[in-house]
Protein backbone atom coordinates (compact mmCIF):
# COMPACT_ATOMS: atom_id res chain seq x y z
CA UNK A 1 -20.11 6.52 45.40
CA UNK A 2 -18.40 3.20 45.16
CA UNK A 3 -21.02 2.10 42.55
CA UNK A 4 -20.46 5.25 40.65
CA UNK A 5 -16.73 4.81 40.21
CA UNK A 6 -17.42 1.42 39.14
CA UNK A 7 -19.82 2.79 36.37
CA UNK A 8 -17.79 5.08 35.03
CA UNK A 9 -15.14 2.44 35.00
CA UNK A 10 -16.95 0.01 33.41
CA UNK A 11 -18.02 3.13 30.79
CA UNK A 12 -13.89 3.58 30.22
CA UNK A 13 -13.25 0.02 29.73
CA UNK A 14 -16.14 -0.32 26.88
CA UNK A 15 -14.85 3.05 25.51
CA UNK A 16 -11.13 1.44 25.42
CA UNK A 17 -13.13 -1.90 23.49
CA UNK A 18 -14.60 0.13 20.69
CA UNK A 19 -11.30 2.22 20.49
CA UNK A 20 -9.45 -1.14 19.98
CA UNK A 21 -11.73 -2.56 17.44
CA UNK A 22 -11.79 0.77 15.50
CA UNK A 23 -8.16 0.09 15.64
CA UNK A 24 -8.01 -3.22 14.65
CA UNK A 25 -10.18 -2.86 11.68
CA UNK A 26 -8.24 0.66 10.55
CA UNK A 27 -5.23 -1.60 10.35
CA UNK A 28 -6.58 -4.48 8.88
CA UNK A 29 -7.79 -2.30 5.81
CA UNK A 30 -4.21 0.08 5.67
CA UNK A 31 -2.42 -3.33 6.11
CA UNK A 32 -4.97 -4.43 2.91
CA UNK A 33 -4.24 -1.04 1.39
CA UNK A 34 -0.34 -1.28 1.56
CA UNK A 35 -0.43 -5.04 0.28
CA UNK A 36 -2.41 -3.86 -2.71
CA UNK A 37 -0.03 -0.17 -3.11
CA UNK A 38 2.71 -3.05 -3.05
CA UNK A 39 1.57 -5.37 -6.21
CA UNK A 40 1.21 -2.19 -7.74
CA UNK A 41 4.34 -0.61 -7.33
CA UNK A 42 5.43 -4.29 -8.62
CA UNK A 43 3.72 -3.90 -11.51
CA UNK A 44 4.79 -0.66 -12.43
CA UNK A 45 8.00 -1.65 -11.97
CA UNK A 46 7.56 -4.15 -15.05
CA UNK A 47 5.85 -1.70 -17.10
CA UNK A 48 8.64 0.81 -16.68
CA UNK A 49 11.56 -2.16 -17.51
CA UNK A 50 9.53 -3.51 -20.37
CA UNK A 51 9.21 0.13 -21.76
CA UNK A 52 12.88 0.79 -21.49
CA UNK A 53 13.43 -2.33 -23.21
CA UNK A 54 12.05 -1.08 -25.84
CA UNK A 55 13.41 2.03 -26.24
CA UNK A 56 16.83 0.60 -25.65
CA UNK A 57 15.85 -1.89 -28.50
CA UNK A 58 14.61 1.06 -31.05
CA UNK A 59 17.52 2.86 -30.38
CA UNK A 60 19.75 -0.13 -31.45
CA UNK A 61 18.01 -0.51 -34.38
CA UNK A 62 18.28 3.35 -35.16
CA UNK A 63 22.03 2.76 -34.87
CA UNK A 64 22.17 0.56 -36.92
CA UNK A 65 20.53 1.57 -39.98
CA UNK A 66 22.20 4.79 -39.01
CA UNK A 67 25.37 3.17 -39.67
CA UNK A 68 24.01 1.03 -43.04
CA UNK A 69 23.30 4.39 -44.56
């Protein structure tokens, strides 16, 4: 019986080893998968200030040949 508990023991502890390393390598790639969601967000950021640059700079010019006429 004692060899049996041991068994199933040692069948827990290899269970609990693949679990971890699942784990590890789920967070490595979400860790990889946030960095990458990050830069993007960055770079959307840009895009969206560079675009309202521009509008903000069409709509001076609109003014002003608004006010010309």
């Amino acid at each position: 019986m004692a060899s049996f508990d041991i068994d199933q023991f040692e069948h827990g502890v290899e269970h609990l080893l693949h679990l971890c390393q699942r784990l590890q390598e789920e967070n490595a790639s979400l860790r990889a998968r946030q960095e990458a969601l990050a830069a993007e967000r960055g770079d959307l950021i840009e895009k969206t200030e560079q675009a309202r640059s521009r509008v903000e700079a069409m709509l001076s010019r609109l003014r002003a040949m608004e006010e010309s006429l």
